[in-house]
N, C-alpha and C. Protein backbone atom coordinates (compact mmCIF):
# COMPACT_ATOMS: atom_id res chain seq x y z
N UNK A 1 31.09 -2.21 201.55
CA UNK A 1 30.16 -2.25 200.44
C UNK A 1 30.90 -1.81 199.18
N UNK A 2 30.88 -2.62 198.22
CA UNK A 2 31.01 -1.79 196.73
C UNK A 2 29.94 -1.66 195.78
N UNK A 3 30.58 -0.99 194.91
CA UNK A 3 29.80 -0.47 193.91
C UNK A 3 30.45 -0.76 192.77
N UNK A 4 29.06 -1.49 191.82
CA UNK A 4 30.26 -2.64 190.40
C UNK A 4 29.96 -1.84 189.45
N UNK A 5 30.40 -1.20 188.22
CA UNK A 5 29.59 -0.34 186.99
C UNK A 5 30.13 -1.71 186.20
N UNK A 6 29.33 -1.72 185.24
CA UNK A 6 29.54 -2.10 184.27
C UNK A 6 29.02 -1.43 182.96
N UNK A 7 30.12 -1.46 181.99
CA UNK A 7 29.97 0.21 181.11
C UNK A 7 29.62 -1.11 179.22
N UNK A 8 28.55 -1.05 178.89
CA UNK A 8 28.07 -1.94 177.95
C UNK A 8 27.93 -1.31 176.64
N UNK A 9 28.56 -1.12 175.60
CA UNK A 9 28.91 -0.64 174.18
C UNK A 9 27.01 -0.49 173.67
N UNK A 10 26.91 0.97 172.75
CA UNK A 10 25.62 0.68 172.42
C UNK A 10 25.46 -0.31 171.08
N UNK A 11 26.58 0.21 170.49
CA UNK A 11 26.77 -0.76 169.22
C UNK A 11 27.97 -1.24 169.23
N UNK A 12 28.12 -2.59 167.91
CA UNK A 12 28.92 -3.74 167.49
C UNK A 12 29.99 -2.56 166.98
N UNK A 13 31.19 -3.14 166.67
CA UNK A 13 32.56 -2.45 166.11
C UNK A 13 31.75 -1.87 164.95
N UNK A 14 30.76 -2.76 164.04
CA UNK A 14 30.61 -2.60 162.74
C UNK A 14 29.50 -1.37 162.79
N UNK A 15 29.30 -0.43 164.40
CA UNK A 15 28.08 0.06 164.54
C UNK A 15 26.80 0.03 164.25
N UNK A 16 26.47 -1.58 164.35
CA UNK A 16 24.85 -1.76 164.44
C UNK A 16 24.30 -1.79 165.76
N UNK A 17 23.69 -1.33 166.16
CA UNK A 17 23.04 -1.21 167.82
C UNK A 17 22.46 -2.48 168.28
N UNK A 18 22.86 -2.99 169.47
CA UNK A 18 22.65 -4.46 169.73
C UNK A 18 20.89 -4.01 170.36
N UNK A 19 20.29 -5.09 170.70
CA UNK A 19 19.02 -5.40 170.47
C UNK A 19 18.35 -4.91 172.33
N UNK A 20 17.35 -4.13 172.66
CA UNK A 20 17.10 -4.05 173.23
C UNK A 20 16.56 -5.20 174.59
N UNK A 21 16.59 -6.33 174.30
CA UNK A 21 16.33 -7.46 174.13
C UNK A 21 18.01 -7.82 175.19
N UNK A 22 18.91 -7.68 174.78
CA UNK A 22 20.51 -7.83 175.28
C UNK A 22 20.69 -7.57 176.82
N UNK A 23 20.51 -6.03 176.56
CA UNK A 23 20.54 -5.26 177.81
C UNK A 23 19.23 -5.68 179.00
N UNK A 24 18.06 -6.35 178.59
CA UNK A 24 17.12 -6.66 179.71
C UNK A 24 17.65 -7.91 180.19
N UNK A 25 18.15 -8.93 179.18
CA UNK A 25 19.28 -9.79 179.95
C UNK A 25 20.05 -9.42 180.95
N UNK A 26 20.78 -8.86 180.74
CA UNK A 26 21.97 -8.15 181.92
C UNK A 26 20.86 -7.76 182.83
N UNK A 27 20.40 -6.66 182.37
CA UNK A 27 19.56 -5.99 183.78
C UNK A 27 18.68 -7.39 184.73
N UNK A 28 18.38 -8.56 184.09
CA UNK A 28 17.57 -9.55 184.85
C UNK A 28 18.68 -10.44 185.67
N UNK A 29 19.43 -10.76 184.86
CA UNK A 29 20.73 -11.45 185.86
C UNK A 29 21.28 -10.81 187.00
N UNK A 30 21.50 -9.61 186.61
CA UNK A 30 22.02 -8.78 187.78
C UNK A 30 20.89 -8.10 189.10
N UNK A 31 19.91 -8.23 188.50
CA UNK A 31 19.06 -8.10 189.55
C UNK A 31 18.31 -9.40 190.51
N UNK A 32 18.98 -10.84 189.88
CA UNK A 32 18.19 -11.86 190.26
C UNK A 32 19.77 -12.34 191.47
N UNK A 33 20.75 -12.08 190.81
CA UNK A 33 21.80 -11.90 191.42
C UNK A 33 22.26 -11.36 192.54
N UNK A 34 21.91 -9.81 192.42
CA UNK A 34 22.08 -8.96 193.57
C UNK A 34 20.76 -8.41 193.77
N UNK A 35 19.78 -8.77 193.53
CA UNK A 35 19.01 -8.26 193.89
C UNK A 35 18.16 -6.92 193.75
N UNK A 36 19.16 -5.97 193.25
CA UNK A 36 18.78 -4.91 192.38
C UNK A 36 19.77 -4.74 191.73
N UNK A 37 19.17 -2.99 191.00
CA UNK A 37 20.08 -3.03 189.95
C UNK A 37 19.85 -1.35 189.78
N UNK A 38 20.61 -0.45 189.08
CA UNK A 38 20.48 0.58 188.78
C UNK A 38 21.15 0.68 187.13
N UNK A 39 20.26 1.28 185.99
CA UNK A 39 21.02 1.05 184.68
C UNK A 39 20.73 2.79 184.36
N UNK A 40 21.78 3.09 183.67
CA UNK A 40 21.83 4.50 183.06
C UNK A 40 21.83 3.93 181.28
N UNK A 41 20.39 4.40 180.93
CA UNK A 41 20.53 3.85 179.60
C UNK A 41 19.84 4.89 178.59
N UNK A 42 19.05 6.21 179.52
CA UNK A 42 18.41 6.94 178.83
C UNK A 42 19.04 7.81 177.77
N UNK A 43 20.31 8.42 178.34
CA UNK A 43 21.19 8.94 178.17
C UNK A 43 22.78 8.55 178.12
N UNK A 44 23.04 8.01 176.82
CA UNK A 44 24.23 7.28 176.89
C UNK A 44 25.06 8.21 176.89
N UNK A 45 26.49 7.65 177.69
CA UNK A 45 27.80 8.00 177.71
C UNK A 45 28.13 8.35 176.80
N UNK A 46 29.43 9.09 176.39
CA UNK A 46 30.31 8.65 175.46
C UNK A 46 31.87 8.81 175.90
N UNK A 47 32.45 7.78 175.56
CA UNK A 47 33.87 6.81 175.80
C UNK A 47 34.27 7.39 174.50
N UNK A 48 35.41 8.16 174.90
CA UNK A 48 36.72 8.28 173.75
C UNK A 48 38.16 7.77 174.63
N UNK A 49 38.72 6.95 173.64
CA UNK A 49 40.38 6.83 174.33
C UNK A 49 40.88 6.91 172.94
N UNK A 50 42.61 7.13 173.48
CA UNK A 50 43.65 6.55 172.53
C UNK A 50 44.41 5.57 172.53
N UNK A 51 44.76 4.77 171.27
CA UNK A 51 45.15 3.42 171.65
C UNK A 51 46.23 3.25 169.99
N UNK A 52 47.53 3.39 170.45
CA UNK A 52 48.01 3.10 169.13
C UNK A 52 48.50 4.50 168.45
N UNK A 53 48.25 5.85 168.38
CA UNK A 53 47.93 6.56 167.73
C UNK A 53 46.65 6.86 166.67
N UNK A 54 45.46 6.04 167.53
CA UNK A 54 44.12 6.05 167.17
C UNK A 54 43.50 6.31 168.46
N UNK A 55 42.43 7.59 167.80
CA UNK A 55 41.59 7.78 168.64
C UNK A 55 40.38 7.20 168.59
N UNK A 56 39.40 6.42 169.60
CA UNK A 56 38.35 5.13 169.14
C UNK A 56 37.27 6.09 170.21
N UNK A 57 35.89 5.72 169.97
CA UNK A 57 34.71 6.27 170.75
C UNK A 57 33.37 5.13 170.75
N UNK A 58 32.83 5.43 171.93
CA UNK A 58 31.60 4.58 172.12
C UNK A 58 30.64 5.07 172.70
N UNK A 59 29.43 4.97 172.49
CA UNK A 59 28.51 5.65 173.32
C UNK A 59 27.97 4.24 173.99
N UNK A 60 27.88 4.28 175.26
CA UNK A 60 27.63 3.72 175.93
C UNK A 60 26.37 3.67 177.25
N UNK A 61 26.32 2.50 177.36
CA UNK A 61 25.38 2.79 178.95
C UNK A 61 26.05 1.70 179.97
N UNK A 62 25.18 2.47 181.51
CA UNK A 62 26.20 2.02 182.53
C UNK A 62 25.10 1.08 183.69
N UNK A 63 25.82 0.03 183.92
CA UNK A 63 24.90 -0.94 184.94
C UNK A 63 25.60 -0.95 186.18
N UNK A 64 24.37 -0.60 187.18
CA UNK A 64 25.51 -0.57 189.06
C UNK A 64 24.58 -1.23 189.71
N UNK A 65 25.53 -2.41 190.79
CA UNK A 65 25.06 -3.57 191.57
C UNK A 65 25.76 -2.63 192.39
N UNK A 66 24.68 -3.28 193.69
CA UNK A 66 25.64 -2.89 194.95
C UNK A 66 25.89 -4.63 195.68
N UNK A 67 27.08 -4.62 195.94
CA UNK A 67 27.52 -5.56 196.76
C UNK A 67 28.63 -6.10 198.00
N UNK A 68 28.23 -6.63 198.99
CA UNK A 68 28.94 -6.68 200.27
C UNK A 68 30.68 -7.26 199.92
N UNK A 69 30.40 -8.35 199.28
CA UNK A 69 31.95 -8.90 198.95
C UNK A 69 32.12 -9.05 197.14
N UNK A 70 32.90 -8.95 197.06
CA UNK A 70 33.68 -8.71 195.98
C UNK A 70 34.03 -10.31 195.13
N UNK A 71 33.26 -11.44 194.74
CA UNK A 71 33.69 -12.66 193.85
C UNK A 71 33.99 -12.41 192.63
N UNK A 72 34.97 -11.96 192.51
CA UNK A 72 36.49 -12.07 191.93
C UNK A 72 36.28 -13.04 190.67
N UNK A 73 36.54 -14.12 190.95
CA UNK A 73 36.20 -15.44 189.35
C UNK A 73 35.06 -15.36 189.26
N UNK A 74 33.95 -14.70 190.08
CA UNK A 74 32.57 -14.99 189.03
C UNK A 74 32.47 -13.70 188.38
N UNK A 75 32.87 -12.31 188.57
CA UNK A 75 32.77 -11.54 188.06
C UNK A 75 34.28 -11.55 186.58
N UNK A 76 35.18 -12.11 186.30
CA UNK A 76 36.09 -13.25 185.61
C UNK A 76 34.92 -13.52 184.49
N UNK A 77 34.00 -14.84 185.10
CA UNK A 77 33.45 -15.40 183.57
C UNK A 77 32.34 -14.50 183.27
N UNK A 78 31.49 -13.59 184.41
CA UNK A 78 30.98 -12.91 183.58
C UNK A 78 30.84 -11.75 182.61
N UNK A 79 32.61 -11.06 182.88
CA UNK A 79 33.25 -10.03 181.79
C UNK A 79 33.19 -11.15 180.51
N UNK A 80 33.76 -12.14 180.88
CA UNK A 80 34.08 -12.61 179.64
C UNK A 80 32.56 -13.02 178.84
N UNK A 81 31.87 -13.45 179.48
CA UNK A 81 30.85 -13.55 178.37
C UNK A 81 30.18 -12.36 178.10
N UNK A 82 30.01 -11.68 178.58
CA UNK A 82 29.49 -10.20 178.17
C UNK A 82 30.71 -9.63 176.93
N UNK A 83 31.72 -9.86 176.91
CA UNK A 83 32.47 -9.86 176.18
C UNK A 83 31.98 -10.53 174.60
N UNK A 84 31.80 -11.86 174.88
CA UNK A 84 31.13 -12.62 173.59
C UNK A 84 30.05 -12.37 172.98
N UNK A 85 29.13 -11.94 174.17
CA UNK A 85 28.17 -11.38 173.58
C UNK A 85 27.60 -9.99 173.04
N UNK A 86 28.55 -9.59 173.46
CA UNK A 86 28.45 -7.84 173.02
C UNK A 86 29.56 -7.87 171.90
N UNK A 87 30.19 -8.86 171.85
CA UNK A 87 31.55 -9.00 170.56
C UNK A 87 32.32 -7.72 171.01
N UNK A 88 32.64 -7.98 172.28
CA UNK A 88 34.04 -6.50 172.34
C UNK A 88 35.07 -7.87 172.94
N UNK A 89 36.46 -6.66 172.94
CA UNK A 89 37.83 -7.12 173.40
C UNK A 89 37.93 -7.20 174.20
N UNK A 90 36.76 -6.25 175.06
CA UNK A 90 36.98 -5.59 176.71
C UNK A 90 35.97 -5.12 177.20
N UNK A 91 35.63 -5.33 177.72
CA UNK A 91 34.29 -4.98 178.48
C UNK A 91 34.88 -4.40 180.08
N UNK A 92 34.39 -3.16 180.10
CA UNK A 92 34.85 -2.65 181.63
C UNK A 92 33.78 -2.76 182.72
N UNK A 93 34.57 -3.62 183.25
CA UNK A 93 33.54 -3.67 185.15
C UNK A 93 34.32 -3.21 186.09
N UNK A 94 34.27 -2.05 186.79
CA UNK A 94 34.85 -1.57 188.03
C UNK A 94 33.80 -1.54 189.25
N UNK A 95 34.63 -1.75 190.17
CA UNK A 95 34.44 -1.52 191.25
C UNK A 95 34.87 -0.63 192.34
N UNK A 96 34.09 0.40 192.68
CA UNK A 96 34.81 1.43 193.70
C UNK A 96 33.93 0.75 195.16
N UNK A 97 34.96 0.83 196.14
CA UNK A 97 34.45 0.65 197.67
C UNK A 97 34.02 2.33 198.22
N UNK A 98 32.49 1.89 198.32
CA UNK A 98 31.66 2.88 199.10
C UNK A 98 31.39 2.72 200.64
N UNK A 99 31.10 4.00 201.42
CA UNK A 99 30.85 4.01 202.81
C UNK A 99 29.38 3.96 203.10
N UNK A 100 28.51 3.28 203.48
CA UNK A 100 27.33 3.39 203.00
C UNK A 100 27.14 4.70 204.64
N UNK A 101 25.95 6.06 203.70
CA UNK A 101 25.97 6.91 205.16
C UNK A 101 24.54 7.04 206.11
């Protein structure tokens, strides 16, 4: 079994907050998909890295599928359009393998 996060920017580079409206997308695909869904959105993250000799930050929220196998190119086009549509460079989806107990 794994476990997919996907970590979704609250706002655009230009920090306008994307539309509540965005995120029920994701949450409906991924639940029509896998069937459920778990979203951490009450309480956003916050993402600092360094990149360059710049330090960059995001407050964020986090979406987790659970799933048996791992499709590789479909999880491929759907970084990338979450990418387009959230207008980032990078959009992070990990996956850690869980033991279910």
């Amino acid at each position: 079994m794994h476990l997919v996060q996907i970590l979704l920017p609250l706002a655009d580079n230009a920090g306008r907050r994307f539309d509540g409206a965005a995120y029920g997308r994701v949450r409906t695909e991924l639940s029509e998909r896998f069937g459920g869904i778990t979203s951490f959105t009450r309480a956003p993250a916050h993402g600092v890295w360094k990149e360059g000799g710049h330090t960059s930050h995001d407050d964020i929220v986090v979406f987790e599928v659970m799933t048996r196998e791992l499709d590789h190119p479909w999880w491929e086009r759907y970084r990338a359009e979450l990418e387009r549509r959230f207008e980032q460079e990078t959009i992070v989806i990990r996956a850690i393998k869980v033991e279910m107990l």
